[in-house]
N, C-alpha and C. Protein backbone atom coordinates (compact mmCIF):
# COMPACT_ATOMS: atom_id res chain seq x y z
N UNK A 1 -18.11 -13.10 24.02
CA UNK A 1 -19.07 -13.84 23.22
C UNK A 1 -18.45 -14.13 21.86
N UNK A 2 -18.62 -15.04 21.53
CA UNK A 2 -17.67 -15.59 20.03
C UNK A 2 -18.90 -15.48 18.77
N UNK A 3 -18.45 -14.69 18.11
CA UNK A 3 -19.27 -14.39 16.75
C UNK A 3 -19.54 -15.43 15.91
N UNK A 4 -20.67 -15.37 15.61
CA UNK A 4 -21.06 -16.90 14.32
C UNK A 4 -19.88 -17.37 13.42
N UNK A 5 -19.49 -16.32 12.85
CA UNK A 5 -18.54 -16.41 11.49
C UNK A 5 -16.57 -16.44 11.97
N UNK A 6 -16.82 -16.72 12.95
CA UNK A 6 -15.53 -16.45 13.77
C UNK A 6 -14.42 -17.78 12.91
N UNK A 7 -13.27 -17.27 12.67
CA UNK A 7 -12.86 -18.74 11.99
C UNK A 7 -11.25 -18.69 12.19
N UNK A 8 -10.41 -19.68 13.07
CA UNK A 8 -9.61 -19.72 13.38
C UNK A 8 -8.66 -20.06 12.26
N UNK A 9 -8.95 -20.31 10.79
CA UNK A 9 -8.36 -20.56 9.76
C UNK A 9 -7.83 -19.22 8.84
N UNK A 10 -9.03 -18.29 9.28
CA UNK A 10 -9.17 -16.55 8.60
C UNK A 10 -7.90 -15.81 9.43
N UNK A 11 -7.70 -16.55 10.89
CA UNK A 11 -6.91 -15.70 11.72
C UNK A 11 -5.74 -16.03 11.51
N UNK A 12 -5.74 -17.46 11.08
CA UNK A 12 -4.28 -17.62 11.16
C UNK A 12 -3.44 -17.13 9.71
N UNK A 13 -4.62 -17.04 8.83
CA UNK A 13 -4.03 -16.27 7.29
C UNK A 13 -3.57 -14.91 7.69
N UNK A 14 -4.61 -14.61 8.41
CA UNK A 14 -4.04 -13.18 8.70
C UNK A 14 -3.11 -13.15 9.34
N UNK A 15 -2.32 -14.22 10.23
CA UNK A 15 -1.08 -13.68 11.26
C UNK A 15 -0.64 -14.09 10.59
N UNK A 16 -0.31 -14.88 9.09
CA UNK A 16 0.65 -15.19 8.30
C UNK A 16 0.62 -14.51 7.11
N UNK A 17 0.03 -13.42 6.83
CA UNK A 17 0.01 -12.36 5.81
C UNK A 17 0.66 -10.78 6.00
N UNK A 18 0.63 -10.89 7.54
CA UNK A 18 0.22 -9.40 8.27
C UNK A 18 2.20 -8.87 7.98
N UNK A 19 2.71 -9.63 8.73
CA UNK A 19 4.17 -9.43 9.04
C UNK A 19 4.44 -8.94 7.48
N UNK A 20 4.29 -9.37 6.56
CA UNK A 20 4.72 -9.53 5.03
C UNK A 20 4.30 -8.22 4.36
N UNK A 21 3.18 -8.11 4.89
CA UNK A 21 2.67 -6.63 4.33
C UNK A 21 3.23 -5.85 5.00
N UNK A 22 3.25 -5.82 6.15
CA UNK A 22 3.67 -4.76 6.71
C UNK A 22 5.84 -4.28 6.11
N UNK A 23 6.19 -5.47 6.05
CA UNK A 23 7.75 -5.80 5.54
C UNK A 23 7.63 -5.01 4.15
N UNK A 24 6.73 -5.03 3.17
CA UNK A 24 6.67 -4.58 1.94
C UNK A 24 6.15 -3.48 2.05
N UNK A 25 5.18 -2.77 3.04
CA UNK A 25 4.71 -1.27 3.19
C UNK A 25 6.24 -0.48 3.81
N UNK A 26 7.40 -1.22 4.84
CA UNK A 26 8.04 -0.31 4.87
C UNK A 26 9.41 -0.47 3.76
N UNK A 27 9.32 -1.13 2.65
CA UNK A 27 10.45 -1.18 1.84
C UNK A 27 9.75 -0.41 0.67
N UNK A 28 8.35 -0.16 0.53
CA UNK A 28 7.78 1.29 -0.31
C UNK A 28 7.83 2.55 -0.03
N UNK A 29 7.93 2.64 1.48
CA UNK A 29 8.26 3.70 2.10
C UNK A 29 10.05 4.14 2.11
N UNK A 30 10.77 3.06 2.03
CA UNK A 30 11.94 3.38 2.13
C UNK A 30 12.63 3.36 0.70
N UNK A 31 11.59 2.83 -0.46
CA UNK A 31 12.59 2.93 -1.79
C UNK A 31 11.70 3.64 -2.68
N UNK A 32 10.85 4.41 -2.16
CA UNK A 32 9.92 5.33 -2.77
C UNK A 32 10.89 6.80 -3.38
N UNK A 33 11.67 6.76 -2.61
CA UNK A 33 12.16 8.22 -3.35
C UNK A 33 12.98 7.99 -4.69
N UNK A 34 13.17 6.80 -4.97
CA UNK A 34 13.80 6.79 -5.98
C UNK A 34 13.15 5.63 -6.99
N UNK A 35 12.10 5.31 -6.63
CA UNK A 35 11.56 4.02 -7.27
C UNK A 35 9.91 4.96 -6.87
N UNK A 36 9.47 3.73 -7.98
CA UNK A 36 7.88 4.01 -7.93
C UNK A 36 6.97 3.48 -6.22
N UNK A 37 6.26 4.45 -5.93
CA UNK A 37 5.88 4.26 -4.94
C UNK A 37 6.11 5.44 -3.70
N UNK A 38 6.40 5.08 -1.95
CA UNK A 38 6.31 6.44 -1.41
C UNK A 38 5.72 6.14 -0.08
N UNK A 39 5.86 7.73 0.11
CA UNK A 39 5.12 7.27 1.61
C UNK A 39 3.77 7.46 1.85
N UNK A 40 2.83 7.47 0.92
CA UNK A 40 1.17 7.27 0.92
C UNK A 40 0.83 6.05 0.89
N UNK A 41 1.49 5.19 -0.58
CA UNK A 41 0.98 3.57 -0.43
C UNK A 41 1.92 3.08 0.42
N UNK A 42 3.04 3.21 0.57
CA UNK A 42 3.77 2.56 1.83
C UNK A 42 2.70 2.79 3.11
N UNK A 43 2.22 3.57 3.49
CA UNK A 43 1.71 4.15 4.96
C UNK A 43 -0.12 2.84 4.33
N UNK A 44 -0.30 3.18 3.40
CA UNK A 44 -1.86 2.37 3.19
C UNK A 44 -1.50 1.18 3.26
N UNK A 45 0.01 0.55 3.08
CA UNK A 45 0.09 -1.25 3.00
C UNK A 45 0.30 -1.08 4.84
N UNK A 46 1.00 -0.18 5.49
CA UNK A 46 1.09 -0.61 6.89
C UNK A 46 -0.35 -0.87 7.65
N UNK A 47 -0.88 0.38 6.58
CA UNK A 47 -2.33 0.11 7.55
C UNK A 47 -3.35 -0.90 7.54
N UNK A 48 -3.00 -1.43 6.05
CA UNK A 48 -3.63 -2.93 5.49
C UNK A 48 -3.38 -4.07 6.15
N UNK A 49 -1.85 -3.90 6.48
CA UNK A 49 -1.34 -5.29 7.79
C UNK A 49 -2.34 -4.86 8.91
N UNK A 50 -2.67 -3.97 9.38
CA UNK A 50 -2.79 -3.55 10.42
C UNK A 50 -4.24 -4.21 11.42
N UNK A 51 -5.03 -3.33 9.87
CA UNK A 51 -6.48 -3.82 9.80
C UNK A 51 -7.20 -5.22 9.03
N UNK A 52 -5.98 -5.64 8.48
CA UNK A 52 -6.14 -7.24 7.99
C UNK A 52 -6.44 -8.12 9.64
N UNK A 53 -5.39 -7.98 10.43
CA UNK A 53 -5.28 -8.07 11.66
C UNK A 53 -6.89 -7.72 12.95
N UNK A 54 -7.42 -6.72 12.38
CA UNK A 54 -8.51 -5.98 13.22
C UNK A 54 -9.59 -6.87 12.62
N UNK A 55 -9.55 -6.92 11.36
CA UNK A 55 -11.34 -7.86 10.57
C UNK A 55 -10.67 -8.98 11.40
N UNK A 56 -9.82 -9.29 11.00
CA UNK A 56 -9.96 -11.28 11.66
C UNK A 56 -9.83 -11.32 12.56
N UNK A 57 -9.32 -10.35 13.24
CA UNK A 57 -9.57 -11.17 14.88
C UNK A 57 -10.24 -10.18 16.12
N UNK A 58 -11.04 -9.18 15.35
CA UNK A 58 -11.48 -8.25 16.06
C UNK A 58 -10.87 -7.58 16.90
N UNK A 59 -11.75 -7.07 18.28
CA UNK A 59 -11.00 -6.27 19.62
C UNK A 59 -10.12 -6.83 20.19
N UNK A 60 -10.20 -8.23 20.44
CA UNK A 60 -9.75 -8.90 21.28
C UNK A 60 -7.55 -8.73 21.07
N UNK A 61 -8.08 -8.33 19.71
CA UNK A 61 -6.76 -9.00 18.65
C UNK A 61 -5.89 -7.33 18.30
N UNK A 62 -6.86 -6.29 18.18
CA UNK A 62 -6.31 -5.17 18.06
C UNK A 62 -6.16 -4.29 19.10
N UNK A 63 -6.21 -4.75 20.36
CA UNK A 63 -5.88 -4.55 22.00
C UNK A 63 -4.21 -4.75 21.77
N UNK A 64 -4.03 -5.58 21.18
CA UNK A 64 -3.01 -5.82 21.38
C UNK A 64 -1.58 -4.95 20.37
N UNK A 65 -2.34 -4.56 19.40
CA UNK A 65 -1.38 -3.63 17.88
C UNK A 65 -1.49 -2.20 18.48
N UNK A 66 -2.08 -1.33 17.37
CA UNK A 66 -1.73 0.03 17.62
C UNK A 66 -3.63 0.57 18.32
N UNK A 67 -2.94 0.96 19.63
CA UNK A 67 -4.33 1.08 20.48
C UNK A 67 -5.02 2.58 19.61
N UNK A 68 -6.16 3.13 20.12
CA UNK A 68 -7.43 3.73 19.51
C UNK A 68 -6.55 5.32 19.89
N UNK A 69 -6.11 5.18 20.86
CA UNK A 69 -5.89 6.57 21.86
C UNK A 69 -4.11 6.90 21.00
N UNK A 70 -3.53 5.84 20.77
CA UNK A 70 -2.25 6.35 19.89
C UNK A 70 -2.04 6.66 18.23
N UNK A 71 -3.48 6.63 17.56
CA UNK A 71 -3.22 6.70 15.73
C UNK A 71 -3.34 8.25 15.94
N UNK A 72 -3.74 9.23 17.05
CA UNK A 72 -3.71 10.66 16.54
C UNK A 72 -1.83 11.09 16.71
N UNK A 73 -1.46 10.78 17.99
CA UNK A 73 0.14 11.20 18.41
C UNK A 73 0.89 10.82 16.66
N UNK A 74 0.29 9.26 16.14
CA UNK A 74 1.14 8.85 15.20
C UNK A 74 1.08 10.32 14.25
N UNK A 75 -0.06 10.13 13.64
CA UNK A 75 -0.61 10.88 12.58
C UNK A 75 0.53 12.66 12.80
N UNK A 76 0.18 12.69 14.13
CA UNK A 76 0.35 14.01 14.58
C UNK A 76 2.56 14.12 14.03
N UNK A 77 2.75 13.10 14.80
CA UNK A 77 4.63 13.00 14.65
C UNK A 77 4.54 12.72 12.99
N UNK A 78 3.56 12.43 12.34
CA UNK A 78 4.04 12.66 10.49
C UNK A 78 3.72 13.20 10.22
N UNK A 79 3.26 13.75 10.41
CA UNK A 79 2.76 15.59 10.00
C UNK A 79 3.73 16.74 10.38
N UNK A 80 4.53 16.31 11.88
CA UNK A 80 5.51 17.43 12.04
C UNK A 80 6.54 17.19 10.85
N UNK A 81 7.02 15.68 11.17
CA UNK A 81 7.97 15.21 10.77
C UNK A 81 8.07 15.97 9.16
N UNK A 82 6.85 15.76 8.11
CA UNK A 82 6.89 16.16 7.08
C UNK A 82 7.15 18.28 7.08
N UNK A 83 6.78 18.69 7.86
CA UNK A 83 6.41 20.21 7.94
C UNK A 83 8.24 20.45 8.90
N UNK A 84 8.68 19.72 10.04
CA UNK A 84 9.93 20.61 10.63
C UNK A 84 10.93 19.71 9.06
N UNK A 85 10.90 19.26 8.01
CA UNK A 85 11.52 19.33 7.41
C UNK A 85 12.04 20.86 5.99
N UNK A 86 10.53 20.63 5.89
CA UNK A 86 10.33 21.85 4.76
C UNK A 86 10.97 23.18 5.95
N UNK A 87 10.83 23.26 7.08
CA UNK A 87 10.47 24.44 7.80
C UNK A 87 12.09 24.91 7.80
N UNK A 88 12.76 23.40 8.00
CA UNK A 88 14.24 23.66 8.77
C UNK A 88 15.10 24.20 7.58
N UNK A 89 14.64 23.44 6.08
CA UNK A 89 15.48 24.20 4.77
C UNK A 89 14.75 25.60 4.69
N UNK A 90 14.01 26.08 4.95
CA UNK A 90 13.10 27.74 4.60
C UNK A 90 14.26 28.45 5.85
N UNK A 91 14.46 27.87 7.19
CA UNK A 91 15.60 28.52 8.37
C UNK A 91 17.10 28.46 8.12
N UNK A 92 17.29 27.69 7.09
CA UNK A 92 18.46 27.66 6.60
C UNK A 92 18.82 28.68 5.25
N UNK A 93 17.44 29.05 4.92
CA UNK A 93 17.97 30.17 3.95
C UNK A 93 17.25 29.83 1.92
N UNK A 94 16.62 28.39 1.92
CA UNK A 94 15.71 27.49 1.22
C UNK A 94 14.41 27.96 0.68
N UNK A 95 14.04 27.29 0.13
CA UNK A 95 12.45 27.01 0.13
C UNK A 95 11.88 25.67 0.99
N UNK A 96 10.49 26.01 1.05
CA UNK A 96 10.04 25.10 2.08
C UNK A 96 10.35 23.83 0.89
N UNK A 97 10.59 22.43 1.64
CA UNK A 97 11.14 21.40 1.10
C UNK A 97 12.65 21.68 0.14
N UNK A 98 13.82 22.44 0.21
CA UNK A 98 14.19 22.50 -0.37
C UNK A 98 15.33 21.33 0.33
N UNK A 99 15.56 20.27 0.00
CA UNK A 99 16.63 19.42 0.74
C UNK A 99 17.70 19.90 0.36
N UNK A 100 18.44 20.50 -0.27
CA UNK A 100 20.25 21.52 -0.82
C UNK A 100 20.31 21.99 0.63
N UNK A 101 19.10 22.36 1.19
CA UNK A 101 19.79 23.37 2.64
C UNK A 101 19.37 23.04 3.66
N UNK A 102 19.10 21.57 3.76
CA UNK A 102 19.55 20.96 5.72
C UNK A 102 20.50 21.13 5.47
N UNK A 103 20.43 21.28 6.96
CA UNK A 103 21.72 21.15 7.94
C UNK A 103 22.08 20.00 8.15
N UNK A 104 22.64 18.89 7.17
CA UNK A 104 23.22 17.34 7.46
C UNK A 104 24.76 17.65 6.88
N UNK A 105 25.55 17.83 7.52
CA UNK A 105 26.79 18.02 7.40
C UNK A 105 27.82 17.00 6.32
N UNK A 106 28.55 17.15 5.88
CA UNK A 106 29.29 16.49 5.35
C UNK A 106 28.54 16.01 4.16
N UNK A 107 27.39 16.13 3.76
CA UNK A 107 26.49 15.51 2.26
C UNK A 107 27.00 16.36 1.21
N UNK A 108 26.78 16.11 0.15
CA UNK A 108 26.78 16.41 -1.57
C UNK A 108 25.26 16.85 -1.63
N UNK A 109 25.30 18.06 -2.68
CA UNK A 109 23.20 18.07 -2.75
C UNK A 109 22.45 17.18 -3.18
N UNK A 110 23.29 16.40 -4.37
CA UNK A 110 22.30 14.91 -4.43
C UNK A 110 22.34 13.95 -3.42
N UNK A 111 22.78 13.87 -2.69
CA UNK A 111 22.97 12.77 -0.68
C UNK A 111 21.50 13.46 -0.34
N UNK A 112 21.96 14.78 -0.14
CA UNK A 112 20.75 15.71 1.17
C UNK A 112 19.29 15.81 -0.06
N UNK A 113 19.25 15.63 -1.21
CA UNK A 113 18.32 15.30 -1.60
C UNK A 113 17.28 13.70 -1.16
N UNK A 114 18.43 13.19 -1.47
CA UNK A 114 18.22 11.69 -1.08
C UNK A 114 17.64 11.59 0.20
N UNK A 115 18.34 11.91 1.66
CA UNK A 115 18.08 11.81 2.92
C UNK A 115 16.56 12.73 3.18
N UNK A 116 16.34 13.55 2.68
CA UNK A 116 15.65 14.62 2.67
C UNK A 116 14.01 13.81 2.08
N UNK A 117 14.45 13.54 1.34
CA UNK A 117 12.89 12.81 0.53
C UNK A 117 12.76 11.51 1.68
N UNK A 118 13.64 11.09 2.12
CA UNK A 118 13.75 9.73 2.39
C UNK A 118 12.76 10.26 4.24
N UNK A 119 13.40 11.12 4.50
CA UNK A 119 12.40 12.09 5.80
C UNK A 119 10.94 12.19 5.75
N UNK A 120 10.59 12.72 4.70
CA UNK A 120 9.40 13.13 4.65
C UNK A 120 8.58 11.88 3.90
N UNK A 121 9.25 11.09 3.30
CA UNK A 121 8.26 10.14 2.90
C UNK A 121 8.20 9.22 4.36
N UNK A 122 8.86 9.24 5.54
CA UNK A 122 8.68 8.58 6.53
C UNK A 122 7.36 9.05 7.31
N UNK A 123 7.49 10.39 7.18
CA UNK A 123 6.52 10.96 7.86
C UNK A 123 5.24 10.78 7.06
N UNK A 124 5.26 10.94 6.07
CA UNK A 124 3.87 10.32 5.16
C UNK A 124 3.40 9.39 5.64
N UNK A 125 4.20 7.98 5.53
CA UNK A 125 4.19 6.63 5.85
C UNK A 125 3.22 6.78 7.21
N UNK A 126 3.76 7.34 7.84
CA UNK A 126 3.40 7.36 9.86
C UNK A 126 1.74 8.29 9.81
N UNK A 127 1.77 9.29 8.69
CA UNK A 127 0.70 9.77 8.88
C UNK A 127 -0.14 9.36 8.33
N UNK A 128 -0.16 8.92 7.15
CA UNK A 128 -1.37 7.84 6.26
C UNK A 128 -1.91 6.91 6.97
N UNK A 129 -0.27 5.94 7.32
CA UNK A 129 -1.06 5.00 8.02
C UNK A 129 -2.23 5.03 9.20
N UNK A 130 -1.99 6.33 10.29
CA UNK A 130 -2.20 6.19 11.19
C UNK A 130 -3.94 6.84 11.11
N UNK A 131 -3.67 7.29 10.19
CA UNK A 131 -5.14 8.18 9.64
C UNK A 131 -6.59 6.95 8.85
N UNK A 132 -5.67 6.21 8.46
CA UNK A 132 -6.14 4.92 7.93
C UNK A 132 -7.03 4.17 8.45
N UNK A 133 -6.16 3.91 10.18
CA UNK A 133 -6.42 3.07 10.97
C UNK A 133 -7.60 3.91 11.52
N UNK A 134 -7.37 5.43 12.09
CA UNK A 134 -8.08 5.91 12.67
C UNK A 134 -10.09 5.95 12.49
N UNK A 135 -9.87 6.09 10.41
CA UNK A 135 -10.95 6.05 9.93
C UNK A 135 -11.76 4.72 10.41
N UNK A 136 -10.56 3.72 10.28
CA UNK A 136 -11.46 2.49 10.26
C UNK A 136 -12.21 2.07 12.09
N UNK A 137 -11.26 2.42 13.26
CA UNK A 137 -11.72 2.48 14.32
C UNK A 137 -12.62 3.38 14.24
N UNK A 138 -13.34 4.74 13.99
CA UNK A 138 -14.43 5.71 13.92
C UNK A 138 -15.53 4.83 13.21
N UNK A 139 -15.29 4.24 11.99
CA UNK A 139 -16.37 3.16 11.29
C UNK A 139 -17.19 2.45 12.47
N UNK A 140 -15.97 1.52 12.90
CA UNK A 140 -16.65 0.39 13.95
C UNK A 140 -17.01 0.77 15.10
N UNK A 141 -16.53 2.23 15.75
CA UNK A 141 -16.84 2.40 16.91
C UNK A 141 -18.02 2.01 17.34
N UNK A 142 -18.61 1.61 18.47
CA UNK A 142 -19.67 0.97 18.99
C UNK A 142 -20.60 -0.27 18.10
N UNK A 143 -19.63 -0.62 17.49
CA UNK A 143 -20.29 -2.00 16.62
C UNK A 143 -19.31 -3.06 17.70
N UNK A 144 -20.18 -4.43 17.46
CA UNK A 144 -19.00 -5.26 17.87
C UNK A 144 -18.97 -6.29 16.91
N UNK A 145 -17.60 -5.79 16.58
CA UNK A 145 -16.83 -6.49 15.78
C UNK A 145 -15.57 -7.92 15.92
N UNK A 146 -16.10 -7.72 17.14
CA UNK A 146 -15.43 -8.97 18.21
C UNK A 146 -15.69 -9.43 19.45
């Protein structure tokens, strides 16, 4: 059934906005450790492409992106991701998050600092976003929004 307000002009902004945000949520995520920014608003611009995508073109349209049954696995792999980092420098002899003591061979402590932040702000990224999305599918559940 096609909704009153349905507008093939709204959709196509959105498939020409979406890619762009999403391009700039992962270059916040990836130049966050050393620049302003990170993997919280990086992970909130992925989820903004995401759900820019879900208002304009409803179910029909987010069948097709990140399904209902995969934002917990996401959420879940950035949450390890952030925790077997801290965990693996505390097994190496560290503090939890201490990047000086992965195990990445051949680095300088400012490198394994670098790589180290650059880890866990990924996992941010993956878990924000996916937590994002999740809220907003729980909102609409049993509304139709498309």
């Amino acid at each position: 059934m096609r909704r009153q307000f349905d507008s093939p002009i709204v959709l196509l902004g959105a498939r020409l906005l979406s890619p762009y945000i999403m391009v700039f949520g992962w270059y916040v995520i990836f130049h966050g450790h050393y620049s302003p920014g990170g993997g919280f608003q990086g992970g909130a611009l992925l989820a903004a492409s995401i759900l820019l995508m879900r208002v304009a073109g409803g179910r029909r349209v987010s069948r097709l992106q990140i399904r209902e049954f995969a934002t917990t696995p996401l959420a879940i792999i950035g949450v390890f991701i952030y925790f077997a980092t801290g965990l693996t420098a505390m097994a190496m002899g560290g503090y939890f998050l201490d990047y000086e003591m992965l195990p990445l061979p051949g680095l300088d402590p400012p490198s394994l600092r670098y790589y180290g932040i650059l880890i866990i702000e990924v996992g941010i990224g993956l878990a924000v976003m996916a937590i994002l999305i999740m809220i907003f599918d729980n909102m609409v559940k049993g509304e139709d929004y498309a």
